[in-house]
PDB file of N, CA and C in Angstrom:
ATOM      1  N   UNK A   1       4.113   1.789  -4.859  1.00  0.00           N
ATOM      2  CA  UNK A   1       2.865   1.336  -5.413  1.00  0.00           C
ATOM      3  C   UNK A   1       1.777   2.336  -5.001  1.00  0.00           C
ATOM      4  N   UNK A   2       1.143   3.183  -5.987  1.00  0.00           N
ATOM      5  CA  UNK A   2      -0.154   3.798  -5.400  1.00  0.00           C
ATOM      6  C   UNK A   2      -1.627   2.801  -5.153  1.00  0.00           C
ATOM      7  N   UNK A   3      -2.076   3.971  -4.581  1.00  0.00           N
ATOM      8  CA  UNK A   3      -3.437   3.135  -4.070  1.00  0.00           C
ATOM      9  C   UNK A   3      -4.127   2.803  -5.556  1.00  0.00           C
ATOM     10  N   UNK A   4      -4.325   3.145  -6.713  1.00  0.00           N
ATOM     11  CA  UNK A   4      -5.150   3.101  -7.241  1.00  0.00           C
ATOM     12  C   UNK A   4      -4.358   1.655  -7.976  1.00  0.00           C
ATOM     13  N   UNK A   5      -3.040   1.353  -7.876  1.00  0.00           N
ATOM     14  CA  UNK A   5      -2.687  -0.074  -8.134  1.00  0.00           C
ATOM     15  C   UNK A   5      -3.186  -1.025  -7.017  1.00  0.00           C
ATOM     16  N   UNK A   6      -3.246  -0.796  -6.109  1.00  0.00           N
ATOM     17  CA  UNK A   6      -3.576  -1.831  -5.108  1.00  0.00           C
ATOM     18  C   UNK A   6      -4.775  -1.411  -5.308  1.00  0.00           C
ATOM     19  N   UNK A   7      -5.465  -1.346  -5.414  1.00  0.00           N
ATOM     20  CA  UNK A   7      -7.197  -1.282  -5.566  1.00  0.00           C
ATOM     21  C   UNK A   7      -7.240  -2.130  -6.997  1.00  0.00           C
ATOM     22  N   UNK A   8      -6.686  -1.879  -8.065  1.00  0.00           N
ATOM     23  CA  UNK A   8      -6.549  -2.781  -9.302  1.00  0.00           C
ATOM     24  C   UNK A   8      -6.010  -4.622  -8.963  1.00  0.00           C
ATOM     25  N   UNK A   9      -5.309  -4.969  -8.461  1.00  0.00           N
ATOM     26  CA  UNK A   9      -4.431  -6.031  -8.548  1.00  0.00           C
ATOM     27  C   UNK A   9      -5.694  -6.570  -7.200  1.00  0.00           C
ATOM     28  N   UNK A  10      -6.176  -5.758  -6.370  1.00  0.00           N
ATOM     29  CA  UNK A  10      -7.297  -6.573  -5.394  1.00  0.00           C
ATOM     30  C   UNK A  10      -8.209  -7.197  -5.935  1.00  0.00           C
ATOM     31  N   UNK A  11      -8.573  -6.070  -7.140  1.00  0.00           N
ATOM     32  CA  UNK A  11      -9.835  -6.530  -7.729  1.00  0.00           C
ATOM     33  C   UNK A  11      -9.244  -8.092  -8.871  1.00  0.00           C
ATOM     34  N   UNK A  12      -8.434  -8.001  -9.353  1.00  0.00           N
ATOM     35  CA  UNK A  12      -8.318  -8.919 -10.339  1.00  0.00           C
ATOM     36  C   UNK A  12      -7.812 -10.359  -9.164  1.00  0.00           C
ATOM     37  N   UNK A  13      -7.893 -10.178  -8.024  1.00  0.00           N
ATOM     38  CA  UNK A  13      -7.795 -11.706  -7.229  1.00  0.00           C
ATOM     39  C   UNK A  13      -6.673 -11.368  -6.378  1.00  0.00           C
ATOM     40  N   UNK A  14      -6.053 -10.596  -6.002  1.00  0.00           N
ATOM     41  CA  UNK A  14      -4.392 -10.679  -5.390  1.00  0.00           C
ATOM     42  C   UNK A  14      -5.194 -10.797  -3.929  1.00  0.00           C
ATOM     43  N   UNK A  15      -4.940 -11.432  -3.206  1.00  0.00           N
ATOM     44  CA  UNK A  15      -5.137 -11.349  -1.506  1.00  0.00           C
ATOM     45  C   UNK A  15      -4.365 -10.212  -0.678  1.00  0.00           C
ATOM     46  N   UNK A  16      -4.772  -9.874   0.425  1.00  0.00           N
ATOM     47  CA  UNK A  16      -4.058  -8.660   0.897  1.00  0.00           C
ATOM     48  C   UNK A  16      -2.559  -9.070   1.291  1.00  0.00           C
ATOM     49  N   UNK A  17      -2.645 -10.389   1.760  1.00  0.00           N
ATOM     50  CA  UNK A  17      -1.139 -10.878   2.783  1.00  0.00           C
ATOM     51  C   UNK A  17      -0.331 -10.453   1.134  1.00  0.00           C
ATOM     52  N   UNK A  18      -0.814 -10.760  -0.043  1.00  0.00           N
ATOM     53  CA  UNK A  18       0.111 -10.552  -1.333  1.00  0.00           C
ATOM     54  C   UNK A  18       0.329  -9.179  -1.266  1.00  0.00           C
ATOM     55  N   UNK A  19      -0.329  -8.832  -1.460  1.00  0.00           N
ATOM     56  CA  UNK A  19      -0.558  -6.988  -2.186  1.00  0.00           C
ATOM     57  C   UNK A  19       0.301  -6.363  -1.220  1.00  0.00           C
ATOM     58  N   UNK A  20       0.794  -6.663   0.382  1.00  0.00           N
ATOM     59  CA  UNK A  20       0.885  -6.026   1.329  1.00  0.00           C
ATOM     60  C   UNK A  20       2.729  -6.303   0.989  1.00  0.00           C
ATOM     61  N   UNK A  21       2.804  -7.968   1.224  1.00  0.00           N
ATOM     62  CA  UNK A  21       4.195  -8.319   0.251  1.00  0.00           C
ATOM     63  C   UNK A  21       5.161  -7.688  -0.707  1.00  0.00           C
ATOM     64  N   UNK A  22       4.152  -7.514  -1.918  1.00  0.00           N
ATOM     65  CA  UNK A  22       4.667  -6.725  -2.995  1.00  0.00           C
ATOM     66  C   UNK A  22       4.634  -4.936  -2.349  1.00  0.00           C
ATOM     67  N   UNK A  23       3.932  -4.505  -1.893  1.00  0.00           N
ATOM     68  CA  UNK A  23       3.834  -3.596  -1.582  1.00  0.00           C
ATOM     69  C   UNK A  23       5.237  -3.026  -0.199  1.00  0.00           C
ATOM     70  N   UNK A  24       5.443  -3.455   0.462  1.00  0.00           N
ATOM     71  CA  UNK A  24       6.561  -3.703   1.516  1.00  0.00           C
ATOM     72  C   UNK A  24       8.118  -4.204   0.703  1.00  0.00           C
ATOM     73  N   UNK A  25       8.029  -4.702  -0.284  1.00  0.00           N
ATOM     74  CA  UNK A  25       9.310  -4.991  -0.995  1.00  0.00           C
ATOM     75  C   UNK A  25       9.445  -3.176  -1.859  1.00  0.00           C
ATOM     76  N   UNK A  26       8.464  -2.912  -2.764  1.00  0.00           N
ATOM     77  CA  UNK A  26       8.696  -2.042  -3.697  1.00  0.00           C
ATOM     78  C   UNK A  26       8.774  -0.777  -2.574  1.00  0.00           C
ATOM     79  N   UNK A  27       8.319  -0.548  -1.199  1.00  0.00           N
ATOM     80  CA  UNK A  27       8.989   0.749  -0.179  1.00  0.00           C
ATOM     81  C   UNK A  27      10.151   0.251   0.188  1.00  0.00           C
ATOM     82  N   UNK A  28      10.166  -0.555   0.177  1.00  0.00           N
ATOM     83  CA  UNK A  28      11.812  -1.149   1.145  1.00  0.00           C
ATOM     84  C   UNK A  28      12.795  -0.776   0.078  1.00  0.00           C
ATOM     85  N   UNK A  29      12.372  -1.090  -1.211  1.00  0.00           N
ATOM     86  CA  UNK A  29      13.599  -0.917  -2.065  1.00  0.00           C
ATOM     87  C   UNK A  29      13.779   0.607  -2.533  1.00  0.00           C
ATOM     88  N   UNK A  30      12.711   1.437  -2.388  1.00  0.00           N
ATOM     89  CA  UNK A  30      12.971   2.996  -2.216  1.00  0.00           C
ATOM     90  C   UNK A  30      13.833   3.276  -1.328  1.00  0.00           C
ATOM     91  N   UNK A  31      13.697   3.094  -0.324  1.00  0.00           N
ATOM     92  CA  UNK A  31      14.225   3.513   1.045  1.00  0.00           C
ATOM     93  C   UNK A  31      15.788   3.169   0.532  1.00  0.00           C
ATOM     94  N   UNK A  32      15.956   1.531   0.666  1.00  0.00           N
ATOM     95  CA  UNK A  32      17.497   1.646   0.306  1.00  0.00           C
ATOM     96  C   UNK A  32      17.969   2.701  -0.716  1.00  0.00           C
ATOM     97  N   UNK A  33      17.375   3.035  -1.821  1.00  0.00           N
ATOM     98  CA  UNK A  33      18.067   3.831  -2.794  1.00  0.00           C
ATOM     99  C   UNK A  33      18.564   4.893  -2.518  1.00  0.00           C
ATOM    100  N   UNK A  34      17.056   5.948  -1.365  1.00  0.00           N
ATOM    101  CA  UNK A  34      17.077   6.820  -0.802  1.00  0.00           C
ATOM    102  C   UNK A  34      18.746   6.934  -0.137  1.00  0.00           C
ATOM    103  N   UNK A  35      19.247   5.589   0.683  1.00  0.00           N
ATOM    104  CA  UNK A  35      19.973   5.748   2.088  1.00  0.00           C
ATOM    105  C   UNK A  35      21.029   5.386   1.172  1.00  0.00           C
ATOM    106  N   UNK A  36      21.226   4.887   0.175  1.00  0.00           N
ATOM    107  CA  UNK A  36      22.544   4.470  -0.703  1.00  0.00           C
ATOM    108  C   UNK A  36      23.628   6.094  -0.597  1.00  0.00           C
ATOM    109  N   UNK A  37      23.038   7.248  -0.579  1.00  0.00           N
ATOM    110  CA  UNK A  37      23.509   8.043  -0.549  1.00  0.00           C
ATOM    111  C   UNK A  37      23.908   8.313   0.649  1.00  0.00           C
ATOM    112  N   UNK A  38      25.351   8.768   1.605  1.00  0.00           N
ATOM    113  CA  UNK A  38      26.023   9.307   2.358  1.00  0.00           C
ATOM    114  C   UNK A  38      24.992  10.407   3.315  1.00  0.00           C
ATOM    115  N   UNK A  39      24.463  11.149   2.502  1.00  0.00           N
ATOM    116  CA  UNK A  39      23.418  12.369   2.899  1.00  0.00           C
ATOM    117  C   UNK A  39      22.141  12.161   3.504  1.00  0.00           C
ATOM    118  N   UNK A  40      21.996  10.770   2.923  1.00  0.00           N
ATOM    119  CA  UNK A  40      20.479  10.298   3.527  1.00  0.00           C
ATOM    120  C   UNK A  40      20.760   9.219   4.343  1.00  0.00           C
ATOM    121  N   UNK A  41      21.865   8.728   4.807  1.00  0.00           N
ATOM    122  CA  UNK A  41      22.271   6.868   4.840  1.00  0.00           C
ATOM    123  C   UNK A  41      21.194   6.630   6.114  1.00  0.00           C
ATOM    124  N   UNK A  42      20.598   8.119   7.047  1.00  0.00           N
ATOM    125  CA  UNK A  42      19.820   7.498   8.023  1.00  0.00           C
ATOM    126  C   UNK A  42      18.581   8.007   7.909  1.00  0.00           C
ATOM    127  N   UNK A  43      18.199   8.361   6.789  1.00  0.00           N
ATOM    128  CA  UNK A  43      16.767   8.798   6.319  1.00  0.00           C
ATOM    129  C   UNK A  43      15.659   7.944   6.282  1.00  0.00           C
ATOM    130  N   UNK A  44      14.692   7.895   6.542  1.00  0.00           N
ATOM    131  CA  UNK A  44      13.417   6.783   6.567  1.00  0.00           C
ATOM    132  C   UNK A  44      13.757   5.732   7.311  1.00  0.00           C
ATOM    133  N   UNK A  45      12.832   4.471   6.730  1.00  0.00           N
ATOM    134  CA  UNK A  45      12.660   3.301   7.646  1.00  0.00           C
ATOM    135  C   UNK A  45      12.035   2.376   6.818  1.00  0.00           C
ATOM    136  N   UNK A  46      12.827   1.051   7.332  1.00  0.00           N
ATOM    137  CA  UNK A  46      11.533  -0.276   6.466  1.00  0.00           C
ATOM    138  C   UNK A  46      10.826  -0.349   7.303  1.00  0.00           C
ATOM    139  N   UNK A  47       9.915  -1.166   6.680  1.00  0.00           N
ATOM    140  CA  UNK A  47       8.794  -1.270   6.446  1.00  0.00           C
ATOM    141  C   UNK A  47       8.700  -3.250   6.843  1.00  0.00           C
ATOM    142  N   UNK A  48       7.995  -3.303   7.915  1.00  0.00           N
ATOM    143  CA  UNK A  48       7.715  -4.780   8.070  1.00  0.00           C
ATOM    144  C   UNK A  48       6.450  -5.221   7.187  1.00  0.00           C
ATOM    145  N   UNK A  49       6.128  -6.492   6.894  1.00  0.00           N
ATOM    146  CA  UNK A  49       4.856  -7.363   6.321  1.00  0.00           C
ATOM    147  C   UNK A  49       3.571  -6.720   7.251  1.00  0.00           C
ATOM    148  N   UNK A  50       3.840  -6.584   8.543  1.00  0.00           N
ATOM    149  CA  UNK A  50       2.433  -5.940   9.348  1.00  0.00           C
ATOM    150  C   UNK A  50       1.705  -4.750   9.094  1.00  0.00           C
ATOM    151  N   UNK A  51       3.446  -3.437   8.994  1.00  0.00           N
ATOM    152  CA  UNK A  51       3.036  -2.886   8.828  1.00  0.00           C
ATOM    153  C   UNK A  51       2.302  -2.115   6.909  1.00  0.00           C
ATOM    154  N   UNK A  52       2.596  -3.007   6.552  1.00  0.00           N
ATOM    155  CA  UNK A  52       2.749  -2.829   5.046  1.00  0.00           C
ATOM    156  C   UNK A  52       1.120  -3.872   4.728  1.00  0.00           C
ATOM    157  N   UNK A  53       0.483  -4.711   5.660  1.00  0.00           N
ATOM    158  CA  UNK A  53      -0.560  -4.912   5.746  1.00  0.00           C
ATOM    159  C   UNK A  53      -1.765  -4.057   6.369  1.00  0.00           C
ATOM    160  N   UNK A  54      -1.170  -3.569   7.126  1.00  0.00           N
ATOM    161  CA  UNK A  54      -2.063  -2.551   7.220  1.00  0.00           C
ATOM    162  C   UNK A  54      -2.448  -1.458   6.485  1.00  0.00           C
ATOM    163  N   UNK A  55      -1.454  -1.116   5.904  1.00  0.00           N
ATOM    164  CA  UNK A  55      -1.930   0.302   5.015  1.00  0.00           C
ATOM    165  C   UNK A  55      -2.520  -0.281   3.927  1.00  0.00           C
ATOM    166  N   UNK A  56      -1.997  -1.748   2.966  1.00  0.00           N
ATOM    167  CA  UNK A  56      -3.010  -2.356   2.277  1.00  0.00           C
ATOM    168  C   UNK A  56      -4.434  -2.369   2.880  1.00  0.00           C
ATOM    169  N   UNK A  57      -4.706  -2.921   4.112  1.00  0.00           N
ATOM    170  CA  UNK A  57      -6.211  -2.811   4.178  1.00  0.00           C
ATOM    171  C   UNK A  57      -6.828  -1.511   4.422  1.00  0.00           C
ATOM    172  N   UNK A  58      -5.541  -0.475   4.697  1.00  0.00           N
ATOM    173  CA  UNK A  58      -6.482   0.801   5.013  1.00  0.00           C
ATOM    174  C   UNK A  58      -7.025   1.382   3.469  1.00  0.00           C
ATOM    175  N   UNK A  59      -6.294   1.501   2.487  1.00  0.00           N
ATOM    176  CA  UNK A  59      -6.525   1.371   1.127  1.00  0.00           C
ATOM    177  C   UNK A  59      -7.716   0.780   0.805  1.00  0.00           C
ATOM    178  N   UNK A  60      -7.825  -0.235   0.510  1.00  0.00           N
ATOM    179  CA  UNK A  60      -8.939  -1.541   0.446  1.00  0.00           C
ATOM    180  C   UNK A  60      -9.889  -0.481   1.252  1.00  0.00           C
ATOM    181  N   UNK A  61     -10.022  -0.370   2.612  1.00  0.00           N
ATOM    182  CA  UNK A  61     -11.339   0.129   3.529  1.00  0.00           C
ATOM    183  C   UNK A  61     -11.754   1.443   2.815  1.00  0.00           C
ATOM    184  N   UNK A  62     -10.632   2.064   2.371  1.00  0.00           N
ATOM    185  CA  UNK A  62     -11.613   3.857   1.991  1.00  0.00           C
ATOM    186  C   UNK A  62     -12.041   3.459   0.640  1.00  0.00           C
ATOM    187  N   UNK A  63     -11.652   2.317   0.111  1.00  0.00           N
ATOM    188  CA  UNK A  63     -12.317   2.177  -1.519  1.00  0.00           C
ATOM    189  C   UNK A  63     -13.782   2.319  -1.298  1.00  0.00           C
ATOM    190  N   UNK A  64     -13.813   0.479  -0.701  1.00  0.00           N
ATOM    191  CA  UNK A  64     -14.875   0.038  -0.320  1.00  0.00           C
ATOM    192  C   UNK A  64     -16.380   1.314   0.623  1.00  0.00           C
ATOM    193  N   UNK A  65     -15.520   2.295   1.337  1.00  0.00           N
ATOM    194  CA  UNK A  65     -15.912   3.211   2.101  1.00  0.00           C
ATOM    195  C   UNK A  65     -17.076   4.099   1.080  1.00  0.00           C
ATOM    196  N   UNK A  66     -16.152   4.192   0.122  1.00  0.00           N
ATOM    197  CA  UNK A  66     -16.342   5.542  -0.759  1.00  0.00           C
ATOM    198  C   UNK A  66     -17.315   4.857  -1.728  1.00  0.00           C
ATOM    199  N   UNK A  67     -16.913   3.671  -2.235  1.00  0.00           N
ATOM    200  CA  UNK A  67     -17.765   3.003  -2.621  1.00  0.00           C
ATOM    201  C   UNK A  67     -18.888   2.851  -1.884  1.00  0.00           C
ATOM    202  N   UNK A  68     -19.427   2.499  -1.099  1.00  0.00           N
ATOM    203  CA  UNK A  68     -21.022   2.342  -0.107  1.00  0.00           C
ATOM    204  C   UNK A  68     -21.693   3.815  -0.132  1.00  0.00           C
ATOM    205  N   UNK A  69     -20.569   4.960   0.012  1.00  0.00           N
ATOM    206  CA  UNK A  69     -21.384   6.262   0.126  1.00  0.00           C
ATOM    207  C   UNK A  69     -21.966   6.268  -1.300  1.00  0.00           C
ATOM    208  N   UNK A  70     -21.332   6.058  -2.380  1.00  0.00           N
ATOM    209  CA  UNK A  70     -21.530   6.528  -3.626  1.00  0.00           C
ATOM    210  C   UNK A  70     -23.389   5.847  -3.838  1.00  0.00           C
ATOM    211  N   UNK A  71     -22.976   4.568  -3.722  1.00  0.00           N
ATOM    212  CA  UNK A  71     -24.768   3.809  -3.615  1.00  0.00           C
ATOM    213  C   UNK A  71     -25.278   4.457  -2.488  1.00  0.00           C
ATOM    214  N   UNK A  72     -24.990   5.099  -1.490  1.00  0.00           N
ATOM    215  CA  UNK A  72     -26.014   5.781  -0.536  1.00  0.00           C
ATOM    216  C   UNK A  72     -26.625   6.795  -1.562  1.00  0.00           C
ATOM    217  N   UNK A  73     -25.883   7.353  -2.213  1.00  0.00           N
ATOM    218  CA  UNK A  73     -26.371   8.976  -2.117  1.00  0.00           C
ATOM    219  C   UNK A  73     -27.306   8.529  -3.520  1.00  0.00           C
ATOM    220  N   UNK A  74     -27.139   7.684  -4.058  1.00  0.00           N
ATOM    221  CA  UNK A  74     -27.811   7.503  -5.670  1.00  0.00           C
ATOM    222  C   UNK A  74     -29.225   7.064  -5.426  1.00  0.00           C
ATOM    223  N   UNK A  75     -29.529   6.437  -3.766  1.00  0.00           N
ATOM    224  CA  UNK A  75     -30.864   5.776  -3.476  1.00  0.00           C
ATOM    225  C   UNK A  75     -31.288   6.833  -3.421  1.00  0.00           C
TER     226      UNK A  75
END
């Protein structure tokens, strides 16, 4: 999921504990695909609900971030 989907699905109502959910299933299921192969079987790592909440809100924070500068600089 890129950021600019989780910045979309925030805005239309999704809560973070969701976004972080969906977001932690759709890496988890990379990863397996990744490790399905012999060559990679110990490549990467899941991904828990915590940590998959956090990078949702770090997302969310530089929107919002970038957003506040943008009205700074226009005053």
């Amino acid at each position: 999921m890129q950021d600019k989907e989780i910045i979309q699905k925030w805005k239309q109502g999704l809560s973070k504990n969701q976004l972080a959910t969906m977001y932690k299933r759709q890496y988890n299921q990379e990863i397996k695909i990744i490790r399905s192969t012999v060559r990679h079987r110990h490549d990467g790592r899941y991904i828990s609900n915590y940590e998959a909440l956090a990078y949702v809100e770090r997302v969310i924070y530089k929107y919002l971030k970038g957003k506040a500068n943008e009205n700074t600089k226009s005053n």
